[in-house]
Protein backbone atom coordinates (compact mmCIF):
# COMPACT_ATOMS: atom_id res chain seq x y z
CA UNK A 1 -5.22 -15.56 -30.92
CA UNK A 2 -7.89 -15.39 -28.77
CA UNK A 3 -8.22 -18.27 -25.73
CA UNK A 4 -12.12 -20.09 -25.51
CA UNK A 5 -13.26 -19.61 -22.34
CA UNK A 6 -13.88 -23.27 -20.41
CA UNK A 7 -17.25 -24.21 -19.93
CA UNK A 8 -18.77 -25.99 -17.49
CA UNK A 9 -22.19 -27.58 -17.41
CA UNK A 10 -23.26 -28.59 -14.02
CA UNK A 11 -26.66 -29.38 -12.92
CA UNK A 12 -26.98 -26.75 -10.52
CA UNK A 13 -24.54 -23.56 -9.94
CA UNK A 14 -25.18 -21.59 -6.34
CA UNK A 15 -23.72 -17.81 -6.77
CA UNK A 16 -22.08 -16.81 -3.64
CA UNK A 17 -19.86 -18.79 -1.08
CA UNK A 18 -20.90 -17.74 1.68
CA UNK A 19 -21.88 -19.13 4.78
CA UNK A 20 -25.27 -20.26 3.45
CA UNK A 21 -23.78 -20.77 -0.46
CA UNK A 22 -21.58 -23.63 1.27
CA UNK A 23 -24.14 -24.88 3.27
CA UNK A 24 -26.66 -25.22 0.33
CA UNK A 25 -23.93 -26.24 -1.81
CA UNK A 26 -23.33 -29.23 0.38
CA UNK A 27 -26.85 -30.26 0.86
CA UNK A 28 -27.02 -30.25 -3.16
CA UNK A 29 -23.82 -32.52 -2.97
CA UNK A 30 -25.57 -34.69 -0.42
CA UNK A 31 -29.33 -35.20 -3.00
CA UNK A 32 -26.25 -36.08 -5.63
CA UNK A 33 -26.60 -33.58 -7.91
CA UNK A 34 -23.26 -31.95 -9.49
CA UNK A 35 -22.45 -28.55 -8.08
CA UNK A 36 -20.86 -25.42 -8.99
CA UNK A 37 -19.63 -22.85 -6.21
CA UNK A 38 -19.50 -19.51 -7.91
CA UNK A 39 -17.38 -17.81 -5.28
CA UNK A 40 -17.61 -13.84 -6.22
CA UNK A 41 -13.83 -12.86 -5.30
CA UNK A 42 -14.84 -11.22 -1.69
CA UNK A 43 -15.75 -12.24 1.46
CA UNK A 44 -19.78 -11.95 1.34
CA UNK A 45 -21.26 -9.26 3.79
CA UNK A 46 -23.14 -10.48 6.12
CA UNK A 47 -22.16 -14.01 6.81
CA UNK A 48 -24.80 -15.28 9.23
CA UNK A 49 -23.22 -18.35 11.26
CA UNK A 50 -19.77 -16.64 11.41
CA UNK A 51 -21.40 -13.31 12.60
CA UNK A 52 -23.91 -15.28 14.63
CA UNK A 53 -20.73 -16.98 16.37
CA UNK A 54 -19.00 -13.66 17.34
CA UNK A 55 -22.47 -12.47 18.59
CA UNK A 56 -22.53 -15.56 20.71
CA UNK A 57 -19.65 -15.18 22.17
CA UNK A 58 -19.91 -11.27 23.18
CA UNK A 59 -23.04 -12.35 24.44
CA UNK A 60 -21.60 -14.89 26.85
CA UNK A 61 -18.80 -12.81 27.61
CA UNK A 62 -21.48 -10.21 28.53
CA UNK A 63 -23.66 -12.88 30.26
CA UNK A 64 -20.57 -13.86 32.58
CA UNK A 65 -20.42 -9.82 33.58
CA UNK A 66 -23.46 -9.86 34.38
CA UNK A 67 -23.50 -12.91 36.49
CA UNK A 68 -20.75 -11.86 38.36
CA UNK A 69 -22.47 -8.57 39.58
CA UNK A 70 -25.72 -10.26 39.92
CA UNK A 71 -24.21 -13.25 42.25
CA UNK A 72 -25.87 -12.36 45.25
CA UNK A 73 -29.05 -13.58 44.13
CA UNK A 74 -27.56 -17.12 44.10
CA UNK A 75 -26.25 -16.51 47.60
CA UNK A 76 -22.36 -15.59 46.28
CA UNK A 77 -20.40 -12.76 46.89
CA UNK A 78 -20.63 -10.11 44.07
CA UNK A 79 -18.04 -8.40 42.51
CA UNK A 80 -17.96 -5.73 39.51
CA UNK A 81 -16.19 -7.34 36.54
CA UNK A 82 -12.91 -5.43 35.03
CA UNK A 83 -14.01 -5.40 31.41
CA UNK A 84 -11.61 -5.55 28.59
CA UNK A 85 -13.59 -4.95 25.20
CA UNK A 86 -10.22 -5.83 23.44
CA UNK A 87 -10.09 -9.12 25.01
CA UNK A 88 -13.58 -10.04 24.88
CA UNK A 89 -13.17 -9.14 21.19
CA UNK A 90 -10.28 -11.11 20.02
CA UNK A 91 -12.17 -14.06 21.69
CA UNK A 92 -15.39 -13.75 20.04
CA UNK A 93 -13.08 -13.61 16.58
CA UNK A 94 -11.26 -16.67 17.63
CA UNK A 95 -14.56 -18.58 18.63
CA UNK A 96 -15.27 -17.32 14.87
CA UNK A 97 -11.81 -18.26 13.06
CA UNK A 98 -11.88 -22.04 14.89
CA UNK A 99 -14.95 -23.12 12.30
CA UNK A 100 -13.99 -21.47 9.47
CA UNK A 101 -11.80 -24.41 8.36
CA UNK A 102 -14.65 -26.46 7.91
CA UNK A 103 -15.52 -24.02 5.23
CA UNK A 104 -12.32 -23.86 3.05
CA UNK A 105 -11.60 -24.75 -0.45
CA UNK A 106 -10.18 -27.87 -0.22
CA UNK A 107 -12.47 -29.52 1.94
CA UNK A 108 -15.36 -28.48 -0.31
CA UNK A 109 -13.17 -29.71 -3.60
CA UNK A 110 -12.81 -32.79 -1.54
CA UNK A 111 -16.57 -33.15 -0.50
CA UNK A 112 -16.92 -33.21 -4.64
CA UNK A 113 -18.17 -29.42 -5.16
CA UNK A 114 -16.31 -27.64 -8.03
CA UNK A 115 -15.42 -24.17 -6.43
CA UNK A 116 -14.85 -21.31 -9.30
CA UNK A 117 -13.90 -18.11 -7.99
CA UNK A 118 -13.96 -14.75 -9.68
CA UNK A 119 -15.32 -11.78 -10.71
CA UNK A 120 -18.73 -13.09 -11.52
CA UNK A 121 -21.87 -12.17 -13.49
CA UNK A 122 -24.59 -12.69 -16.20
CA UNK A 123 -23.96 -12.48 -19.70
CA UNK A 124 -27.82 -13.49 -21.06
CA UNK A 125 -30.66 -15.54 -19.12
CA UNK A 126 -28.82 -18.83 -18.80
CA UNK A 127 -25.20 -18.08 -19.01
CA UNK A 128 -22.96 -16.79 -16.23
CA UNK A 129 -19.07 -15.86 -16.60
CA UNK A 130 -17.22 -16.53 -13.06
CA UNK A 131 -13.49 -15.41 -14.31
CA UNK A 132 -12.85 -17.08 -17.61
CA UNK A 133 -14.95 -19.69 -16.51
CA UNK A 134 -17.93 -20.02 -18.73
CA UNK A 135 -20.56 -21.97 -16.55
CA UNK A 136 -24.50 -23.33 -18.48
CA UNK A 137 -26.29 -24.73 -15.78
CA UNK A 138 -29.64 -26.43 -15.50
CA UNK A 139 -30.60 -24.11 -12.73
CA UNK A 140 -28.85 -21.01 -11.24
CA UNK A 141 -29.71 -20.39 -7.63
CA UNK A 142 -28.35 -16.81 -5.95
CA UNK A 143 -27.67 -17.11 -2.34
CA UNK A 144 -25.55 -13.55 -2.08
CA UNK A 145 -24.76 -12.06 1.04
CA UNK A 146 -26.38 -8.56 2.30
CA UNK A 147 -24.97 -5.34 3.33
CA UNK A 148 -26.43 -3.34 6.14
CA UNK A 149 -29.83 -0.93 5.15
CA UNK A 150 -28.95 1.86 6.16
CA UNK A 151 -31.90 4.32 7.01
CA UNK A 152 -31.78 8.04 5.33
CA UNK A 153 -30.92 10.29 8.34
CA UNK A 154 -29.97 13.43 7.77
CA UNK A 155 -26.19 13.91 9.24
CA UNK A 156 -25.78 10.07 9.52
CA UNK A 157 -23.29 9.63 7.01
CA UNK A 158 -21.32 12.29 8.45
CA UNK A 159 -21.36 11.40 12.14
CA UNK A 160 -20.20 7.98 10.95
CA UNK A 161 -21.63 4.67 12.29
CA UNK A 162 -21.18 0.85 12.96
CA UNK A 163 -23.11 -1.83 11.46
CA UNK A 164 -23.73 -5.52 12.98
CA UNK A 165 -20.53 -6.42 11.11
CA UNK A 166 -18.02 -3.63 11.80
CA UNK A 167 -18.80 -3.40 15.39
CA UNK A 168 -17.34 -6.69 16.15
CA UNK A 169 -14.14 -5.30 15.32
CA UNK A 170 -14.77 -2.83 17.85
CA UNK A 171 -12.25 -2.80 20.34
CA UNK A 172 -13.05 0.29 22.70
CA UNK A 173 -15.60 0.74 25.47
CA UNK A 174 -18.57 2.76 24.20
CA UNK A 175 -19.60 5.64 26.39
CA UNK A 176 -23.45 5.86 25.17
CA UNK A 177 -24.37 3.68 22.25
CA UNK A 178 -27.71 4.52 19.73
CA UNK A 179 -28.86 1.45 18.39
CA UNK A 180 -31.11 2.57 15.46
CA UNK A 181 -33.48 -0.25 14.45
CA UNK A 182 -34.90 -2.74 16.20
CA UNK A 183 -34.54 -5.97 14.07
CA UNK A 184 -33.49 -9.46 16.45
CA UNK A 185 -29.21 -8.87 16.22
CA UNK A 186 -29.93 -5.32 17.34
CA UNK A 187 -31.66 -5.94 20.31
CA UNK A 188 -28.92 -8.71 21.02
CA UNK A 189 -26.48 -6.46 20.39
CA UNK A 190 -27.64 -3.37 22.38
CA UNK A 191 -28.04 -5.79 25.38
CA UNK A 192 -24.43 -7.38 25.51
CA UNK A 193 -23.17 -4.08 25.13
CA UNK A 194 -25.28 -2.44 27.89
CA UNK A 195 -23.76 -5.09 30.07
CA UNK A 196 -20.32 -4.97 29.04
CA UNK A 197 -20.43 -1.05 30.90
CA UNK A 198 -21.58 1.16 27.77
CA UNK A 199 -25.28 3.23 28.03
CA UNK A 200 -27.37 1.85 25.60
CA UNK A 201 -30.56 3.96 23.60
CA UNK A 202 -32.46 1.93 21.63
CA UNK A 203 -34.78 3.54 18.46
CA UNK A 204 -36.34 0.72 16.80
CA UNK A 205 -37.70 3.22 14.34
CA UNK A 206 -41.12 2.90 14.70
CA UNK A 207 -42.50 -0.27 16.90
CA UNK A 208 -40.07 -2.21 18.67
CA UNK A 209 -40.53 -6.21 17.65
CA UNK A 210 -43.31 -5.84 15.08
CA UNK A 211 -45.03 -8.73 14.34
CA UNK A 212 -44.20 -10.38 17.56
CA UNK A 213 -46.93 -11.43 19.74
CA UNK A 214 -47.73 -7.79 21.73
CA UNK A 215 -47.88 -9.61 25.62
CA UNK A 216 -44.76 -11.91 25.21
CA UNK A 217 -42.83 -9.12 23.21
CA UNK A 218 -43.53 -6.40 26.31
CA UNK A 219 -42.06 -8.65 28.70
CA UNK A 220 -38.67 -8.58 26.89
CA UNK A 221 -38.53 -4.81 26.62
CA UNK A 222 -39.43 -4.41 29.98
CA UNK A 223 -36.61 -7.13 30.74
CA UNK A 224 -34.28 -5.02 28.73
CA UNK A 225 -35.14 -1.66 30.44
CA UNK A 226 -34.89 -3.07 34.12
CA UNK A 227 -31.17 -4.08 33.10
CA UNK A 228 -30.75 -0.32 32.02
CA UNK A 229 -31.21 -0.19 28.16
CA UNK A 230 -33.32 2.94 27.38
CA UNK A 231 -35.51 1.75 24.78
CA UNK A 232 -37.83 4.49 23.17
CA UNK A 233 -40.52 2.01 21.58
CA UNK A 234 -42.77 3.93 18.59
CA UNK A 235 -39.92 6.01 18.15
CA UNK A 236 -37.77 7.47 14.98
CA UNK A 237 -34.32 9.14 14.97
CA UNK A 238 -35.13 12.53 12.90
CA UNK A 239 -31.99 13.73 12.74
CA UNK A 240 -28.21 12.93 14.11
CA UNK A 241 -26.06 16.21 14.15
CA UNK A 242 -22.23 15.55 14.62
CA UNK A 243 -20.23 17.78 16.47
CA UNK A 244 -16.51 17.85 17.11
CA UNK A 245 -16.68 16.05 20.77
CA UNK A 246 -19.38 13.57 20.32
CA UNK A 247 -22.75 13.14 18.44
CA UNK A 248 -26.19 14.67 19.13
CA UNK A 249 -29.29 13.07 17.91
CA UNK A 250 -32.50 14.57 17.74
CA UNK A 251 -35.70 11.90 18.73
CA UNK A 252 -39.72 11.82 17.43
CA UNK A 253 -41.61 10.16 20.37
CA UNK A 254 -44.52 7.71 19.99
CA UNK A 255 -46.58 10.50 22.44
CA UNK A 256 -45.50 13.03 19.77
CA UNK A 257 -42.92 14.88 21.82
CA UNK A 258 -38.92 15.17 21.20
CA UNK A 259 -35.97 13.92 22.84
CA UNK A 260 -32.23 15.22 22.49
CA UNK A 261 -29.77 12.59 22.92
CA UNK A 262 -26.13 13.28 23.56
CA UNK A 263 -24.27 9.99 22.38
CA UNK A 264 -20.96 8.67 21.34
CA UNK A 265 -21.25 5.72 18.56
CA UNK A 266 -24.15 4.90 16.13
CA UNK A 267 -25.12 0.87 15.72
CA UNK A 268 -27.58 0.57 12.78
CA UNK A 269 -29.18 -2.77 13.03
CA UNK A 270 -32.32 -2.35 10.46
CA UNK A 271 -31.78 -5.66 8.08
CA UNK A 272 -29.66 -6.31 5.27
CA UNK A 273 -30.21 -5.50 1.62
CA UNK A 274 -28.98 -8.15 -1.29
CA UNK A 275 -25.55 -7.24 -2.91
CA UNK A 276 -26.32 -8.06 -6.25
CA UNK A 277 -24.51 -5.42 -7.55
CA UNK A 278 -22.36 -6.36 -10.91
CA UNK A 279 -24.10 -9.82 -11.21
CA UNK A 280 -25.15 -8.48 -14.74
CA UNK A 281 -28.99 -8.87 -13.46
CA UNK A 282 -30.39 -7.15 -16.62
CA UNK A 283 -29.08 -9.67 -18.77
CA UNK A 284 -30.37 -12.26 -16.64
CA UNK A 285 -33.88 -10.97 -17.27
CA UNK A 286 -34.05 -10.43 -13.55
CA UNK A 287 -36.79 -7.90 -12.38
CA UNK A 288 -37.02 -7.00 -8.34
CA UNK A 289 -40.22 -7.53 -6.90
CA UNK A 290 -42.32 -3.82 -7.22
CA UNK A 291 -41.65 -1.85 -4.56
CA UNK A 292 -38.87 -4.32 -2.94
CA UNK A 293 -35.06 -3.53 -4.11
CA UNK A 294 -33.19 -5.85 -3.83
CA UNK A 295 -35.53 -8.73 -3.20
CA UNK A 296 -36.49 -11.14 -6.57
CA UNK A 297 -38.58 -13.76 -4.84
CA UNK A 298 -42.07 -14.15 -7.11
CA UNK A 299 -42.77 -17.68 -5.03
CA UNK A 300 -42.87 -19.22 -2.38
CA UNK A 301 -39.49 -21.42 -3.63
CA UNK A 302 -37.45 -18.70 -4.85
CA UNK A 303 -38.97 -18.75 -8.60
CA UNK A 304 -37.85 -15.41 -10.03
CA UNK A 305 -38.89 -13.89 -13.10
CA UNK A 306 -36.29 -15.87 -15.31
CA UNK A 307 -37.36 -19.77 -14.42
CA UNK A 308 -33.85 -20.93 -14.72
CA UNK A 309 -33.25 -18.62 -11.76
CA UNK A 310 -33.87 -18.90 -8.21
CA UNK A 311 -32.87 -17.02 -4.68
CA UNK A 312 -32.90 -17.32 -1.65
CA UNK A 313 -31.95 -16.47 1.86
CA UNK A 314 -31.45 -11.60 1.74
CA UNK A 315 -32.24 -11.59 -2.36
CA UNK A 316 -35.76 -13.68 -0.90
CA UNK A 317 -36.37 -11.23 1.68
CA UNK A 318 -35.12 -14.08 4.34
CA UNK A 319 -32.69 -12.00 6.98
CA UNK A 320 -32.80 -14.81 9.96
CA UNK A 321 -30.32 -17.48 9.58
CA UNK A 322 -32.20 -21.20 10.16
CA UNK A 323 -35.30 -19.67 7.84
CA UNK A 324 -32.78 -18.86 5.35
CA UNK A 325 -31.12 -22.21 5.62
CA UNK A 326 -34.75 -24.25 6.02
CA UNK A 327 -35.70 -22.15 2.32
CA UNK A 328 -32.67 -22.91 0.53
CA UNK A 329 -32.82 -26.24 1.54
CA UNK A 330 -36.43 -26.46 -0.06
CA UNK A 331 -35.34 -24.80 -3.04
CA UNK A 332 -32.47 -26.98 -3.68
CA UNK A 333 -34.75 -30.11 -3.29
CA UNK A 334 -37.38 -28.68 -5.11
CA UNK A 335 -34.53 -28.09 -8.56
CA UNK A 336 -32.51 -31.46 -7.49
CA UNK A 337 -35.36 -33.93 -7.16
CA UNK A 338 -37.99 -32.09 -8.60
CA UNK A 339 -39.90 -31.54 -5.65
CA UNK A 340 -41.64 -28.56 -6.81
CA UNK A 341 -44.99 -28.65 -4.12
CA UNK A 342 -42.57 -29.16 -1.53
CA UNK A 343 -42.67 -25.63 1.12
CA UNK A 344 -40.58 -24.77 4.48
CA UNK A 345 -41.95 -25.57 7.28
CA UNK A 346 -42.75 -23.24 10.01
CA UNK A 347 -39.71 -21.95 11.93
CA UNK A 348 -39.40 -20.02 14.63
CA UNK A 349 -38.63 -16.46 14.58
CA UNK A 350 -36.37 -16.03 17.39
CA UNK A 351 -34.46 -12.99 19.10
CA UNK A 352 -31.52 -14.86 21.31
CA UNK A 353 -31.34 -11.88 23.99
CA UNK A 354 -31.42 -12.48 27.66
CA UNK A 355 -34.78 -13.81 28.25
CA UNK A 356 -34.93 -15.02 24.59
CA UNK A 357 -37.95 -14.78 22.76
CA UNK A 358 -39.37 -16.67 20.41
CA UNK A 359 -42.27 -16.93 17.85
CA UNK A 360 -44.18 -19.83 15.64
CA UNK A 361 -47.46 -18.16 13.54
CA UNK A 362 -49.25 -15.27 13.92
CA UNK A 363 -51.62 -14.12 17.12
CA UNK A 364 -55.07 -11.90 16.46
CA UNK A 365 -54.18 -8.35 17.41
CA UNK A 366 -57.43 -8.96 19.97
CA UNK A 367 -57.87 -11.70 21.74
CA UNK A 368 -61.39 -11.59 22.01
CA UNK A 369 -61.43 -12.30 18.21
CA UNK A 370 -59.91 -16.16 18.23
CA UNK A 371 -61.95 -18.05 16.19
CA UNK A 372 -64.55 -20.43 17.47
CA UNK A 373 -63.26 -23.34 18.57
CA UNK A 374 -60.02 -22.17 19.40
CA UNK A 375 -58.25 -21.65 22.69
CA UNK A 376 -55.40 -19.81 24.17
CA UNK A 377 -53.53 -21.47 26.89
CA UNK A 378 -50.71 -20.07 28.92
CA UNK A 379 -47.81 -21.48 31.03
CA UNK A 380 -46.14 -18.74 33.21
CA UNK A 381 -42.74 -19.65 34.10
CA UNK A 382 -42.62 -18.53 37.50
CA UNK A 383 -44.43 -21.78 38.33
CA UNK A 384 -41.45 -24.10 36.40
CA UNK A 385 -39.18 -25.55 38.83
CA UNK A 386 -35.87 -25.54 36.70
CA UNK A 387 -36.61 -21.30 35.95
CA UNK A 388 -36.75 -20.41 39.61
CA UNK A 389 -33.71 -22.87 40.92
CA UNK A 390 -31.92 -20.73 38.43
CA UNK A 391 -33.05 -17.64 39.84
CA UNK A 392 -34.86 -16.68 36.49
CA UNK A 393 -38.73 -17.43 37.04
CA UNK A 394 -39.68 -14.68 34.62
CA UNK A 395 -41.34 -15.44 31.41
CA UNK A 396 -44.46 -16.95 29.51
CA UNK A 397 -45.43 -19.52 26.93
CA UNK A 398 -48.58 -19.22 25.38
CA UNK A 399 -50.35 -21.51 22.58
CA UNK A 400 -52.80 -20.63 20.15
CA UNK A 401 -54.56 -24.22 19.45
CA UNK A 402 -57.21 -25.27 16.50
CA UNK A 403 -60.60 -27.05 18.00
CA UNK A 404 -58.76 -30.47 18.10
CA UNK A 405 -55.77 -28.63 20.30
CA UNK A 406 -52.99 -28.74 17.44
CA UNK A 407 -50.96 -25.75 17.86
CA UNK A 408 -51.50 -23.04 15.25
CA UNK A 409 -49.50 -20.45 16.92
CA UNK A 410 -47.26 -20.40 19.52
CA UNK A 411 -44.68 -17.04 21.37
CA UNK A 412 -42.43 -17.82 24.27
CA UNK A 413 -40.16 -15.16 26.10
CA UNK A 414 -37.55 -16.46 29.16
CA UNK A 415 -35.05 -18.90 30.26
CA UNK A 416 -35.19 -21.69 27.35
CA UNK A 417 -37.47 -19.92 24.87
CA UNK A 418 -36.32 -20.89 21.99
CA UNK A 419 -36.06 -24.76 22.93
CA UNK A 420 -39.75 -24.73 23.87
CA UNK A 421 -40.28 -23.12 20.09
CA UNK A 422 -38.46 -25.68 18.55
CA UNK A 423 -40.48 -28.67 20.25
CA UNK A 424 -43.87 -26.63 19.53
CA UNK A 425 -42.87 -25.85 15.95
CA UNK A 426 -42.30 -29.74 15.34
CA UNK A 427 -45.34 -30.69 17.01
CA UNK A 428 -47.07 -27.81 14.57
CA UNK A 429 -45.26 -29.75 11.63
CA UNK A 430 -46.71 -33.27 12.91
CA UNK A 431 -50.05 -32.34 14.18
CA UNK A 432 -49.45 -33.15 17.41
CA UNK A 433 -51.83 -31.91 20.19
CA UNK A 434 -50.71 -29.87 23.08
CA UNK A 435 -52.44 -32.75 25.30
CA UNK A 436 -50.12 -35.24 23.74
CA UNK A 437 -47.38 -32.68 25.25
CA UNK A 438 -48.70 -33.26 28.99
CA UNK A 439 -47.12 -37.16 28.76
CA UNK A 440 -43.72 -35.83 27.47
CA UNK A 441 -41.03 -38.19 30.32
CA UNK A 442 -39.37 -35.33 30.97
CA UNK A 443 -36.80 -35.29 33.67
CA UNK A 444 -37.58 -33.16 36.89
CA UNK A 445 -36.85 -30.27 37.15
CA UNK A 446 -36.65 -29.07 33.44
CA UNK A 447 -37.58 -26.00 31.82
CA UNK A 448 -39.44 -28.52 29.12
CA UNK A 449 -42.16 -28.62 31.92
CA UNK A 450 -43.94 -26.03 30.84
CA UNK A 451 -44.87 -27.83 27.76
CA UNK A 452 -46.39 -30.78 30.08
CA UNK A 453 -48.16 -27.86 32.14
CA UNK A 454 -49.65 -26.25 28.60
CA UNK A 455 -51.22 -29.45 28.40
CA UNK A 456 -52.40 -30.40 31.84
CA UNK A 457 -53.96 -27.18 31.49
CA UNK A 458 -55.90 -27.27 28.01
CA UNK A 459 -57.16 -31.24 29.67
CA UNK A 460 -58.41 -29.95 33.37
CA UNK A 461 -60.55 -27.33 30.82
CA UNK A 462 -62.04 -30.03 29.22
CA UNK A 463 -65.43 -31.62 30.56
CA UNK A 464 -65.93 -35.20 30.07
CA UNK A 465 -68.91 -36.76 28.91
CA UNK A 466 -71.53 -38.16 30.54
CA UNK A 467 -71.55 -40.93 28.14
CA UNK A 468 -67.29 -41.40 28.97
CA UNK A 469 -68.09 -41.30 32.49
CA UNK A 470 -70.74 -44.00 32.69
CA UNK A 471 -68.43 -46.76 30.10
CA UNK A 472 -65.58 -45.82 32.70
CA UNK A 473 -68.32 -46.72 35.28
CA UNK A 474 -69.29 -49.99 33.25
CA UNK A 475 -65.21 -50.97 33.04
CA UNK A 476 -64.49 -50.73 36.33
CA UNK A 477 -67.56 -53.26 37.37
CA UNK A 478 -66.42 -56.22 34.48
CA UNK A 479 -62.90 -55.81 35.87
CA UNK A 480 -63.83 -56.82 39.62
């Protein structure tokens, strides 16, 4: 006799559990809405905050090296750190393992989100099977995890390489590191491990921190290179030929010459690609975007080609953690309370190296073509107090602004980058003017000064009226 599959009807069922999954889950729990956890049976690849917190704390470790050699500059002795990449390791994973029990079963099932795990996937456009779980819900919303894209390199598979995930497991120092790609983690990566005693070559595969404002993004490579990461920007890794001690790679400059490079490990850090793989997408009536695998996104909320069927975060074409959590968050408002107008705001894009750098909008390629109206101001951090009592008065902030000085753009690279993005990407959000910014009570010193500076500056450019002038003029005498 055969057993009916149980059926659940929730109002909204998020596929993949998952650091973002859980989070999103959560936030649906929070609007009120009933919630399904489809948890696929593995742990999914690419887990941002989990990764993002074993990053964080390799980078420290590194950042405490570093320190210790560089303590001279602060008028202390220096000493070369004894590194122990085992050590450092099992601390990042414990850093890691300490949050994870916010994440577990139970305290989801106790938050009030059902959690149904098992093998998972579509069996027509509104019907998916987790286990012998049969689950019909009003709206379906993917948030999978995504595996490493790995470029096609002739001899790569063979030589054998790391991704962002697997290296963290890494428990040996690396003699000479290639770090193919050039996305944020990568350059993160190839940074703390540069400092933690391995050589470091960096191929971003073609320019190093596209899209990135060209002046604040040079500074950071030229940060990078002074610590002693080689990083060959414009150009591609044409071949990698393993041999039996070591790996040889071959190099296409950006001046069209070659490079050989004798190395020892591979890191490929080039984005992640969905895993979507079993999910039954066919019978979902789920088409890729042309030209895109692995990425569904038609709109700007997720909308895929079956409208009971959303994505978001790698399946959305979303790789960086808080714009992944800022869309799902829209999306699940948008099929919760039916805001469907409702967009993410602007975020910044931010690579959390050593100066940081960070990035709100878009800049003209040329300068010279900012629209009418529109002005470019600049705060260099050499002149910010906080910066150079820290010993690290290197770095810029620069604002694109509209004619009534709202920021429409805005890059930062140094000591408290991505702080100064956050503030300017609320004030984008609220309209605020960068000469509102100049009466921020800040206290003194603080690396937030440059925001009061941005402003001082875009007012002492500003000429008053005569017509201001004389009813100042006109004030003064009725007040005597």
């Amino acid at each position: 006799m055969a057993v009916m599959a149980e059926i659940s009807r929730p109002e909204l069922c998020i596929v993949g559990a998952g650091a973002l999954g859980i989070a999103l889950a959560q936030h649906a729990r929070a609007l009120g809405a009933r919630v399904v956890l489809a948890d696929r049976g593995f742990a999914e690849p690419g887990d941002g905050p989990q990764r993002a917190l074993r990053v964080a704390a390799l980078k420290a470790s590194a950042s405490a090296a570093t320190a210790m050699s560089n303590a001279a500059a602060l008028g202390l002795t220096s000493s070369e750190p004894r590194i122990s990449m085992k050590a450092v390791q099992e601390r990042a994973r414990q850093v890691a393992a300490d949050s994870a029990a916010l994440d577990s079963p139970e305290r989801l099932q106790a938050l009030g989100i059902e959690v149904i795990a098992g093998p998972t996937r579509f069996v027509d456009a509104g019907t998916l099977m987790v286990g012998d779980t049969q689950i019909r819900s009003q709206a379906f919303l993917l948030a999978p995890g995504g595996d490493a894209a790995v470029p096609a390199i002739p001899g790569l598979e063979e030589a054998g390489y790391f991704t962002p995930d697997s290296i963290l497991d890494n428990a040996r120092k690396l003699t000479h590191l290639l770090v193919i790609g050039a996305d944020p983690e990568g350059l993160v990566l190839a940074q703390a491990f540069s400092r933690l005693g391995s050589a470091v070559t960096l191929v971003p595969q073609g320019e190093a921190l596209a899209g990135f404002d060209l002046e604040t993004a040079s500074l950071l490579i030229q940060a990078l290179t002074q610590e002693g990461v080689t990083v060959l920007d414009g150009a591609t890794v044409r071949t990698i030929q393993p041999r039996s001690q070591g790996i040889g790679a071959v190099v296409d400059l950006a001046d069209g010459g070659t490079a050989a490079l004798d190395l020892s490990h591979i890191l490929i850090c080039g984005g992640h690609l969905a895993r979507l793989e079993g999910l039954g997408l066919d019978a979902a009536r789920l088409r890729p975007v042309r030209g895109q695998a692995g990425r569904f996104a038609i709109g700007p909320l997720g909308q895929t080609s079956n409208r009971r069927v959303r994505v978001t975060g790698v399946a959305a074409g979303i790789a960086d953690w808080p714009q992944a959590m800022a869309h799902g968050r829209a999306v699940v408002g948008a099929l919760v309370l039916g805001a469907a107008g409702q967009r993410p705001r602007a975020l910044p894009q931010l690579v959390m190296t050593e100066p940081a750098l960070a990035q709100i909008g878009r800049f003209p390629a040329d300068p010279r073509k900012i629209a009418p109206g529109f002005g470019l101001h600049r705060a260099n951090l050499f002149e910010n107090d906080m910066a150079r009592a820290l010993g690290q008065a290197q770095g810029l902030v620069k604002v694109l602004t509209d004619a009534k000085g709202r920021p429409v753009a805005a890059s930062a690279v140094g000591t408290g980058a991505a702080e100064l993005a956050g503030v300017l990407a609320l004030a984008m959000e609220q309209g605020v003017t960068i000469d509102a910014l100049a009466g921020l009570p800040l206290p003194r010193p603080s690396l937030m000064s440059s925001l009061v500076a941005l402003g001082e500056n875009r007012m002492a450019g500003r000429t008053v009226s005569s017509w201001v002038r004389r009813r100042g003029a006109l004030l003064r005498m009725l007040r005597r």
